[in-house]
Protein backbone atom coordinates (compact mmCIF):
# COMPACT_ATOMS: atom_id res chain seq x y z
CA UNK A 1 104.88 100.77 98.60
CA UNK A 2 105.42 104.53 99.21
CA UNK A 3 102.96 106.03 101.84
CA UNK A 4 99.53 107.24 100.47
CA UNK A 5 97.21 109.98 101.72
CA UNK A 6 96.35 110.25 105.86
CA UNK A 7 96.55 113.79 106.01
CA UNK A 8 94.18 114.23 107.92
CA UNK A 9 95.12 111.64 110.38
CA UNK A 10 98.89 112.40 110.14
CA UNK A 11 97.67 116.38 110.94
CA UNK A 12 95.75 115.21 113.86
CA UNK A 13 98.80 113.02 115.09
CA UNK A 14 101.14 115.49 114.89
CA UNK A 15 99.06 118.33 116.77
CA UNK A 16 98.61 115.71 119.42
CA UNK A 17 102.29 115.36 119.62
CA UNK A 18 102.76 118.74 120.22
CA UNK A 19 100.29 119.23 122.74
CA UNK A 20 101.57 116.34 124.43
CA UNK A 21 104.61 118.96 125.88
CA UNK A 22 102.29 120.21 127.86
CA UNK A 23 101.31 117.31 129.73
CA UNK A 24 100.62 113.64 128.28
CA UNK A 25 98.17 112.92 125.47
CA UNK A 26 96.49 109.78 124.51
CA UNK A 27 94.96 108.96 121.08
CA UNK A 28 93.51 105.21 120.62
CA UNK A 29 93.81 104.17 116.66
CA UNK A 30 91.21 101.49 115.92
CA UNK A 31 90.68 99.88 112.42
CA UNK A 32 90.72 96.32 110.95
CA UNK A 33 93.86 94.05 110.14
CA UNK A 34 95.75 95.33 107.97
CA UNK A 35 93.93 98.49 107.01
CA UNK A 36 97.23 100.70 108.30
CA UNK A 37 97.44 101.57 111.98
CA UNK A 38 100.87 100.11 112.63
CA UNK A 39 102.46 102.26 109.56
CA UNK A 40 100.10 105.42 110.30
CA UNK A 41 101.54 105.82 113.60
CA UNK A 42 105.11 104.97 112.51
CA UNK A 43 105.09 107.92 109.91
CA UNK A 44 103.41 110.22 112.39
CA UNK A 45 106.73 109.86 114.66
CA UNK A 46 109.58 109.94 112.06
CA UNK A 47 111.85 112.40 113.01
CA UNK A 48 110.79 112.54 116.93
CA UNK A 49 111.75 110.48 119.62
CA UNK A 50 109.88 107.61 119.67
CA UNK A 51 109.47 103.61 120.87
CA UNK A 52 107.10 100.89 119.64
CA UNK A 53 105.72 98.10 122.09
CA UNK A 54 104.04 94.81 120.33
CA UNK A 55 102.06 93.31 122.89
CA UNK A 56 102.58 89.64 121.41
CA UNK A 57 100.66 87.15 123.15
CA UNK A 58 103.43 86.16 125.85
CA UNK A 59 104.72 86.13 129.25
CA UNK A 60 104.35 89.59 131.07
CA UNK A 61 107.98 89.53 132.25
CA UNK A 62 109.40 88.58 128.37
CA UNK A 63 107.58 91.29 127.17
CA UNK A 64 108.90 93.63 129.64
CA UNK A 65 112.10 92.46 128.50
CA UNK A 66 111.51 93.32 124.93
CA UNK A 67 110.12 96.57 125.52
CA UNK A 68 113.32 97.46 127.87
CA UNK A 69 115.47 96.37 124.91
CA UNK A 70 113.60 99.21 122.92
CA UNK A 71 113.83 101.66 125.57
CA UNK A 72 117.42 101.37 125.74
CA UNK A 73 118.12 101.36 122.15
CA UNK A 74 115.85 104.17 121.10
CA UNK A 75 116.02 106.91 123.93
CA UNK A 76 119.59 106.01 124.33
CA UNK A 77 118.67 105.00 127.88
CA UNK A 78 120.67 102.38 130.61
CA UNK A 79 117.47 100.49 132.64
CA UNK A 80 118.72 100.20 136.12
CA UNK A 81 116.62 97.41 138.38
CA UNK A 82 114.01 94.74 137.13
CA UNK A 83 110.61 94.69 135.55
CA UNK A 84 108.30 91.85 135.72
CA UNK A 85 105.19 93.90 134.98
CA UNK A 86 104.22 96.21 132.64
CA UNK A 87 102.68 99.04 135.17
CA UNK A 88 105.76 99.27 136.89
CA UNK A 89 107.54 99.97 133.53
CA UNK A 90 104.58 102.29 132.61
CA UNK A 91 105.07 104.23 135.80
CA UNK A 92 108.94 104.49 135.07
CA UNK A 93 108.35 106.13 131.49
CA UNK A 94 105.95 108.38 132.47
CA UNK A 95 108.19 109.55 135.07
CA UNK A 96 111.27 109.46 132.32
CA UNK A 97 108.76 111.79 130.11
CA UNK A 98 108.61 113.92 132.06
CA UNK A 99 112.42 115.10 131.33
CA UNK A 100 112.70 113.55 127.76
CA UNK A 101 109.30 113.89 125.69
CA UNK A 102 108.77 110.95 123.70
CA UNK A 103 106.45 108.63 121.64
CA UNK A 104 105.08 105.57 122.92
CA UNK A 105 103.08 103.32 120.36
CA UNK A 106 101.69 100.11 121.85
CA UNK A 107 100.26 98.25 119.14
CA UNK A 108 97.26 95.36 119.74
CA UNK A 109 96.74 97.27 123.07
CA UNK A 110 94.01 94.79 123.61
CA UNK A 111 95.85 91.50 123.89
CA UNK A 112 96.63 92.96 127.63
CA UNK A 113 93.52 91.39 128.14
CA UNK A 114 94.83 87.88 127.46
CA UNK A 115 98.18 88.23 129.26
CA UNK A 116 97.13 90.70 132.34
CA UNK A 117 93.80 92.02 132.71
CA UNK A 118 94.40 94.37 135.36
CA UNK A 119 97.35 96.01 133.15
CA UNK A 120 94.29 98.76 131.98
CA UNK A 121 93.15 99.99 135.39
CA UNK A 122 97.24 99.97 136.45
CA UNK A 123 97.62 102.07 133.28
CA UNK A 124 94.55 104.59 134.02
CA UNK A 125 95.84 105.28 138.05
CA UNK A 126 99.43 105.63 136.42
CA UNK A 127 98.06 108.02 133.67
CA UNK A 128 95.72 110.02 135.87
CA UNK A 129 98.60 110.50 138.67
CA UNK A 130 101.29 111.61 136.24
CA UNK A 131 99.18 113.15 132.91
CA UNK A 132 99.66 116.52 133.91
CA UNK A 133 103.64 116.68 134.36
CA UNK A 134 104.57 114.07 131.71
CA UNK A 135 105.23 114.69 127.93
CA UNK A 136 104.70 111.44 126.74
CA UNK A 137 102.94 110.91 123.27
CA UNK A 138 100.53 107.65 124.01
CA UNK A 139 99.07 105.84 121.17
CA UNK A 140 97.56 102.93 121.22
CA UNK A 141 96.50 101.04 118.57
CA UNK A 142 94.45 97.36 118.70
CA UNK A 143 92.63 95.39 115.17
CA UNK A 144 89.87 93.72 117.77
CA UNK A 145 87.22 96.46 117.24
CA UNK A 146 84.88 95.16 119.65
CA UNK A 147 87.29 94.77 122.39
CA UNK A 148 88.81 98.02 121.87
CA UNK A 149 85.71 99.60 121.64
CA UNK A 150 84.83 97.94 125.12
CA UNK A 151 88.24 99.27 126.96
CA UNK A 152 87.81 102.70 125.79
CA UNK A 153 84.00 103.29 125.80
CA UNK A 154 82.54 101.11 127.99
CA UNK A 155 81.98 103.35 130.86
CA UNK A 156 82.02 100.68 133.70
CA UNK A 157 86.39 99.71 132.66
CA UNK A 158 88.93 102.36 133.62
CA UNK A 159 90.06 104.01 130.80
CA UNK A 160 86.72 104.96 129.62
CA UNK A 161 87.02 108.77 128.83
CA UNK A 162 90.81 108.64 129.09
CA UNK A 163 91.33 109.13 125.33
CA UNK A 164 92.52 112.66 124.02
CA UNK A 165 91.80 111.88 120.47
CA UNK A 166 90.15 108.85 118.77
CA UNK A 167 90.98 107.71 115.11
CA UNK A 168 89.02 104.99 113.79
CA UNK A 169 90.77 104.23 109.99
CA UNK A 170 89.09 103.29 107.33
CA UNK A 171 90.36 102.20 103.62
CA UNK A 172 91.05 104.43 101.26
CA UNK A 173 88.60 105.97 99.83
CA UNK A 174 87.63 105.61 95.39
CA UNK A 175 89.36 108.56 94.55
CA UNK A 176 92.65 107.68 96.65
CA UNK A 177 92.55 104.27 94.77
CA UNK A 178 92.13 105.25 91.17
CA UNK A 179 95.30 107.57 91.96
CA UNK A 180 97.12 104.69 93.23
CA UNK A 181 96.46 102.89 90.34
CA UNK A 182 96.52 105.41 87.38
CA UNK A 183 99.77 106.44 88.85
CA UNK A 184 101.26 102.85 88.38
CA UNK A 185 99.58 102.27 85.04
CA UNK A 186 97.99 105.63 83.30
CA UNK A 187 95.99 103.24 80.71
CA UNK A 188 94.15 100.76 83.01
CA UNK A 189 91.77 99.32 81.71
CA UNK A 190 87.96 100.20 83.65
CA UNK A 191 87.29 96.98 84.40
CA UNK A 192 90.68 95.81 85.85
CA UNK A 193 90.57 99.64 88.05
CA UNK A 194 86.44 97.79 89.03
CA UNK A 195 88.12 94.42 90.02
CA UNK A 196 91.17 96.45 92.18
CA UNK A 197 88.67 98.33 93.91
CA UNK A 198 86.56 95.19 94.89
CA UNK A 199 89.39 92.73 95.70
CA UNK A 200 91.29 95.24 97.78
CA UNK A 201 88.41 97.18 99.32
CA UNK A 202 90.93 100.33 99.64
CA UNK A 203 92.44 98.16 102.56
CA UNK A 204 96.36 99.29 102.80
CA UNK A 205 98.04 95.76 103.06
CA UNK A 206 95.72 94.51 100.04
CA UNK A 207 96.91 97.47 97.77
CA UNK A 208 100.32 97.57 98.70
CA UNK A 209 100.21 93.84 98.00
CA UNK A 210 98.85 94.05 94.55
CA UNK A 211 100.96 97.25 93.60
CA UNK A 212 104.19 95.99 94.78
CA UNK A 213 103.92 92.90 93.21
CA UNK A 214 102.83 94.54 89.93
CA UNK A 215 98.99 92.98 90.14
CA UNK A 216 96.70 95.20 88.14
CA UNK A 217 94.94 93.18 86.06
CA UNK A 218 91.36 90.81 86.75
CA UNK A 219 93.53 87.76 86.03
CA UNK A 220 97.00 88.57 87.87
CA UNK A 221 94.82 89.66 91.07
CA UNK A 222 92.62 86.30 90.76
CA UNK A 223 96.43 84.65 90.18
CA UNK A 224 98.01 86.69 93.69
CA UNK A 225 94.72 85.11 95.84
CA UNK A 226 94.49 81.49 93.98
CA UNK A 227 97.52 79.78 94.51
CA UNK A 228 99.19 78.14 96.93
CA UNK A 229 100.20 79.82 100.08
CA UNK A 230 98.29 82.83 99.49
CA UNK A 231 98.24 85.50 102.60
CA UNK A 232 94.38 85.73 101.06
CA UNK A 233 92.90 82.64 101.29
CA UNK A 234 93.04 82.42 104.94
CA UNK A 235 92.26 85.85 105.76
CA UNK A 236 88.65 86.13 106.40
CA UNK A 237 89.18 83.66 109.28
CA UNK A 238 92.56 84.83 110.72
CA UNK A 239 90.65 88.54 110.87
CA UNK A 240 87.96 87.55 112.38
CA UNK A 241 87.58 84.70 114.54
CA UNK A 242 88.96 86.14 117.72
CA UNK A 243 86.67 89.01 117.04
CA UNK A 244 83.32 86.40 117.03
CA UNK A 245 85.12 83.36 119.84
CA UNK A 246 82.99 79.98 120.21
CA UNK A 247 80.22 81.52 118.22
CA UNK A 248 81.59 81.96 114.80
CA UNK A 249 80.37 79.60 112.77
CA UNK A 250 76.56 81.22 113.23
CA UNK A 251 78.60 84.23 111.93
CA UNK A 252 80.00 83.38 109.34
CA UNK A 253 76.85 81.77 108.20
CA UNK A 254 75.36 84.97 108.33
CA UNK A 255 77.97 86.62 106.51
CA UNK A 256 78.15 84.02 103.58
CA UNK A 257 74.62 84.14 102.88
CA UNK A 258 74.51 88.10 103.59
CA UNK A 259 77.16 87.90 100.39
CA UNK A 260 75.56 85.25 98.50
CA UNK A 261 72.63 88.18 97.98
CA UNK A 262 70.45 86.94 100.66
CA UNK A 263 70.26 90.31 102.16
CA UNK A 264 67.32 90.03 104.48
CA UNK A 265 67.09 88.74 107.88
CA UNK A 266 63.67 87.08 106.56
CA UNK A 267 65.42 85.51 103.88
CA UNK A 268 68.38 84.19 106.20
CA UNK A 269 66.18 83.04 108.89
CA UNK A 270 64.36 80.71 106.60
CA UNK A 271 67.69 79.20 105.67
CA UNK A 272 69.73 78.86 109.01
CA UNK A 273 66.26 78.31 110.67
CA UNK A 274 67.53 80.04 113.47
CA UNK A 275 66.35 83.63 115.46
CA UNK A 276 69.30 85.94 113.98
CA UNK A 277 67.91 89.07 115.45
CA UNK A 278 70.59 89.90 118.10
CA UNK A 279 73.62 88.12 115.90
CA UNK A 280 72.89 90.81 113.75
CA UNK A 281 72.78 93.79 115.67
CA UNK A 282 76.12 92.62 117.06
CA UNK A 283 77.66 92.33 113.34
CA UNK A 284 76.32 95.71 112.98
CA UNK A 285 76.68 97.96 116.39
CA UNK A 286 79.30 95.86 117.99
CA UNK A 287 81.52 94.47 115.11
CA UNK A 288 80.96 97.01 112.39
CA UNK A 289 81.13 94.12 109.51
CA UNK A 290 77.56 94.45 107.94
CA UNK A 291 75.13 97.80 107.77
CA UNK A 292 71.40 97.74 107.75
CA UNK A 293 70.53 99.65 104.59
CA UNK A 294 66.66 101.63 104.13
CA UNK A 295 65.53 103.41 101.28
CA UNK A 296 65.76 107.02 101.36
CA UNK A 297 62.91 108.81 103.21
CA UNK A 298 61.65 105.76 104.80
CA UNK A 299 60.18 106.06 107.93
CA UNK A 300 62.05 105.85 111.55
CA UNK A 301 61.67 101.74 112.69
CA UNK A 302 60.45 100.80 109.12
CA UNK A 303 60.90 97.57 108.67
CA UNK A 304 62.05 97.56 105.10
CA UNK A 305 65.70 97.06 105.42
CA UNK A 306 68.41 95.04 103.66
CA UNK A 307 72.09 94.38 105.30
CA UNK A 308 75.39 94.68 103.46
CA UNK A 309 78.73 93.87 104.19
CA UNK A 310 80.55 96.96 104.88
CA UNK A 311 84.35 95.67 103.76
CA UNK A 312 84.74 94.61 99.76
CA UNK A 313 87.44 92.09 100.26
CA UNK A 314 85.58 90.31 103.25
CA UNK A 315 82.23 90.57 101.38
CA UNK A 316 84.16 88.52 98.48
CA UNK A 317 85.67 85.94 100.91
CA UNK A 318 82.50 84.71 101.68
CA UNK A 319 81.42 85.00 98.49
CA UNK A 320 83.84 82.79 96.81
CA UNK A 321 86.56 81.52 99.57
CA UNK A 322 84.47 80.23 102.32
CA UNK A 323 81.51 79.34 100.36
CA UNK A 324 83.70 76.78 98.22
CA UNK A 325 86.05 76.40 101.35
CA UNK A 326 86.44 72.43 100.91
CA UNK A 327 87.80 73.12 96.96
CA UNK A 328 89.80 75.29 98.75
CA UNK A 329 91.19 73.18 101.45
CA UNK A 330 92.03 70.23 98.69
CA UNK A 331 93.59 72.54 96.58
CA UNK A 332 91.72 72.76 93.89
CA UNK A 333 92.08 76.62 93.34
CA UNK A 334 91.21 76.61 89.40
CA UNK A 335 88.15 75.29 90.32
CA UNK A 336 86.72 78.24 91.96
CA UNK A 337 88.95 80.56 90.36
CA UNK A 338 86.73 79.43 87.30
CA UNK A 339 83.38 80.39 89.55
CA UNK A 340 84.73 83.89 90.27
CA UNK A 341 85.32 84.62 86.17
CA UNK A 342 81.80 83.09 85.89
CA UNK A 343 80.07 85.17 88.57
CA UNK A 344 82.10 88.50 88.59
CA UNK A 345 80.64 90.67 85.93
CA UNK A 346 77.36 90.08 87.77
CA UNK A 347 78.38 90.22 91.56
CA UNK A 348 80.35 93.36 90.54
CA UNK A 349 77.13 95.19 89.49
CA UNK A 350 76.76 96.29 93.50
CA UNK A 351 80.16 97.84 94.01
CA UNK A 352 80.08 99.91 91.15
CA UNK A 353 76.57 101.36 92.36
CA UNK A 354 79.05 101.46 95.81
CA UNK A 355 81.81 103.03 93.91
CA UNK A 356 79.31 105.69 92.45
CA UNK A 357 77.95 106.40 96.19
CA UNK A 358 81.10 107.11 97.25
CA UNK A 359 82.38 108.90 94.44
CA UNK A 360 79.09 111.79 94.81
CA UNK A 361 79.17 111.54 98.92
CA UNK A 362 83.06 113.06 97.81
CA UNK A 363 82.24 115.74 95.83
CA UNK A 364 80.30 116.97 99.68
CA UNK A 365 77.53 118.04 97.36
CA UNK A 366 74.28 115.92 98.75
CA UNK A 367 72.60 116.06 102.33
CA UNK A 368 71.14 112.43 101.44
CA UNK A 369 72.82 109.61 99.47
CA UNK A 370 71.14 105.98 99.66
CA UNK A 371 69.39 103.63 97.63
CA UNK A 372 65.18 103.23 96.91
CA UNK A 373 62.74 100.17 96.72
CA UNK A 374 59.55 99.83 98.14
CA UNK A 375 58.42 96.59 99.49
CA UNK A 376 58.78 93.15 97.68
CA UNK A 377 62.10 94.71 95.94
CA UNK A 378 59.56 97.02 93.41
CA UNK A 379 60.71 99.88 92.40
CA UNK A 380 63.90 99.70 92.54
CA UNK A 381 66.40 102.93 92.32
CA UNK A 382 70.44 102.22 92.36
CA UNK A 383 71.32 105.82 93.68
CA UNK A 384 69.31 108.72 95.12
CA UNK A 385 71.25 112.10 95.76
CA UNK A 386 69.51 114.28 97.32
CA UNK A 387 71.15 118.57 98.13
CA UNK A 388 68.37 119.34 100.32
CA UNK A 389 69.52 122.66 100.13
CA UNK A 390 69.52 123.40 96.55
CA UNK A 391 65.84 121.42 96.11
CA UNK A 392 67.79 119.56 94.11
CA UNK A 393 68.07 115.54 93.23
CA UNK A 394 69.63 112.68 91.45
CA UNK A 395 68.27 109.76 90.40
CA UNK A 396 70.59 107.36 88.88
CA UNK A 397 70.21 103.89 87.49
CA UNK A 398 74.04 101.64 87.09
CA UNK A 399 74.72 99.13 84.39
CA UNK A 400 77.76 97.39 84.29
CA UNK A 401 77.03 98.21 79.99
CA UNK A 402 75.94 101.40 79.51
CA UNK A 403 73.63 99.84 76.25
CA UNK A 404 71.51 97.84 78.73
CA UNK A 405 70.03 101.81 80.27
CA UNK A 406 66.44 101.79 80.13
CA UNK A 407 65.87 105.51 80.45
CA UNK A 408 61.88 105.03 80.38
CA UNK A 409 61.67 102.35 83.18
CA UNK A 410 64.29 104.55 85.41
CA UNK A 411 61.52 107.38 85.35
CA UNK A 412 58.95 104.95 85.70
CA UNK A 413 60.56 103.36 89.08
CA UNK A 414 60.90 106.68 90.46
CA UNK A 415 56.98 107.70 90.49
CA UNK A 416 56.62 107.71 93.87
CA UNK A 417 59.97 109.02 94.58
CA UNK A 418 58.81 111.87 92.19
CA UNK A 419 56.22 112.59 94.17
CA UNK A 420 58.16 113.36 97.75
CA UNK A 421 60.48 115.66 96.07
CA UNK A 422 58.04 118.36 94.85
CA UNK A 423 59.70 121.49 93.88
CA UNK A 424 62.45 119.70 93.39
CA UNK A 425 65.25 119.79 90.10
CA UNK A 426 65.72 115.94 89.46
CA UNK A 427 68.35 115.08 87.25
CA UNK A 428 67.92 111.58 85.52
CA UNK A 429 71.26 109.81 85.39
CA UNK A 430 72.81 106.51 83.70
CA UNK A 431 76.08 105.50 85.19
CA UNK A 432 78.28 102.65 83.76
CA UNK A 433 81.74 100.75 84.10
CA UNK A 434 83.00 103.84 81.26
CA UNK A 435 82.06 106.44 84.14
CA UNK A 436 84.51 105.09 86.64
């Protein structure tokens, strides 16, 4: 698949690049599996002198030997005398930087942590004693948010405040993926563009693998995830069980129900029976896989407050992979292939309110986007834009078909709403699959 959009990020790489003349820059690339790092930073160096380091989970002294192989094949280099760790290799390409500016990607930066922890203070003495002479290009990129997050913000481990630049990437965005797609086929139909946009989530590896394989219809995507040796069906678990260790079956609990609709921790405390009070803050603050969602205006520590799951493809794992998980592991994929065309003109009715969220924080004309209810679900609003500027709002209600709009109960629902945007222009809005 050809690359799509980044410019921003690419922009940001390459000025880092150049600076990096100077004396040595370091920008840390964070970002789920598969959502693009590896290929981000790839493109950024095309055309400049470059070398990319896998940290596979192995023996320090084989994956010296690797990277050495690179070294000698990309900077045209002959490496005189042995390296059995990876700081004393460090120390020799700073030092070779500092003559020959250069690239260095190290991709899953964190996996150090299972093969040498000490590699990251090593790496922070080495990088403080020879930043300011060397022109080497550092990025380092790692899919474990959590431990990522830890190496390079935790303030107590060494490389805390080490990073130049920080780029956290996300999927791409509505408008990137209805390009994609109305560039492959100009006369999608809306509800096939819907289904793209939840079974990929915007996530790189997901699109390319739909695109590539010509995948642009409900029932050739459903086809691409149930069959046989699917990359999908296992993916939930490969992305995320090193991020949750021993405890991730409580997680994923969470997480199923969380996409099953039970959206409250009341509601999934009465299930699991179980105190989920700090699983969930870590799933939100520490993880960033689920956000804790309040109507608009509500008050600072209100406890109204429903959670989503942040990532479409993960929130329809759980959904329908895990949740029917031993159909899955016998096989029988036409069995819950069946419960997904069942279910998925009513489980999509909450990323098409997402879709239309997105689509109006885009246009960078609101101050205020969210969702309203007021407590025991009454009330309900889909969308709320607010241009606090302008004293201007709107209130929109989203059908999956546009002849189920009830224009009268939309401005009856928003009453109270009504009533804290005085002097306010409201604009009353019904948004269907059509709209997309």
């Amino acid at each position: 698949m050809e690359f799509y959009n980044r410019e921003e990020e690419l922009k940001l790489l390459d000025d880092t690049r150049k600076l990096s003349r100077k004396s040595a820059m370091m920008t840390v690339i964070t970002g789920r599996r598969r959502i693009g790092k590896t290929t981000l930073a790839i493109k950024a160096s095309e055309g400049y002198p470059s070398l990319y380091f896998f940290v596979a989970r192995k023996s320090e002294i084989l994956l010296c030997r690797e990277f050495i192989e690179e070294i000698e094949m990309k900077l045209n280099l002959r490496v005189l005398g042995e390296f059995n760790s990876f700081a004393k290799l460090f120390e020799y390409l700073m030092v070779q930087a500092q003559t020959q500016p250069f690239t260095l990607i190290i991709d899953e930066f964190q996996e150090f942590s299972h093969i040498n922890g000490s590699v990251f203070s090593e790496i922070q003495n080495l990088w403080d004693r020879y930043k300011a002479t060397s022109g080497m290009n550092l990025v380092l990129s790692g899919s474990v948010y959590s431990m990522m997050k830890k190496i390079f913000e935790n303030e107590k481990e060494p490389l805390f405040g080490r990073a130049n630049e920080r780029i956290n990437l996300q999927p791409f965005n509505v408008n990137v993926i209805r390009s994609i797609v109305t560039t492959k086929v100009p006369d999608i139909r809306k509800n096939d563009l819907l289904a793209f946009y939840i079974l990929t989530g915007g996530v790189a590896k997901y699109v390319e693998l739909f695109v590539d394989k010509g995948k642009f219809t409900f029932n050739q995507m459903l086809g691409e995830i149930f069959r046989e040796n699917s990359l999908l069906i296992d993916e939930g678990k490969n992305i995320l069980i090193e991020e949750f260790g021993k405890d991730y079956t409580i997680y994923f609990s969470i997480l199923s129900l969380i996409a099953s609709s039970k959206t409250s921790r009341t509601e999934i405390e009465s299930i699991l029976m179980k105190d989920i009070g700090g699983y969930l803050d870590r799933l939100e603050n520490e993880y960033r896989i689920i956000r804790s969602i309040k109507p608009v205006f509500s008050k600072p520590g209100g406890r109204i407050q429903k959670y989503t799951i942040e990532d479409n493809f993960l929130a329809f794992w759980f959904r329908f992979i895990y949740k029917y998980r031993s159909s899955i592991e016998i096989g029988n994929f036409k069995y819950v292939r069946h419960i997904v065309e069942r279910d998925f003109d009513i489980y999509s009715g909450i990323f098409l309110e997402k879709y239309f969220r997105q689509k109006l924080a885009l246009s960078g004309s609101y101050t205020m986007l969210g969702s309203y209810w007021e407590r025991g679900n009454r009330n309900e609003l889909d969308i709320v834009a607010i241009d606090e500027l302008h004293a201007r709002a709107v209130i929109a209600e989203v059908k999956m078909n546009k002849k189920k709009f009830r224009p009268n109960l939309l401005k009856e629902n928003a009453q109270n709403l009504i009533n804290k945007l005085n002097g306010y222009e409201i604009e009353f809005k019904s948004l269907s699959l059509e709209d997309i």
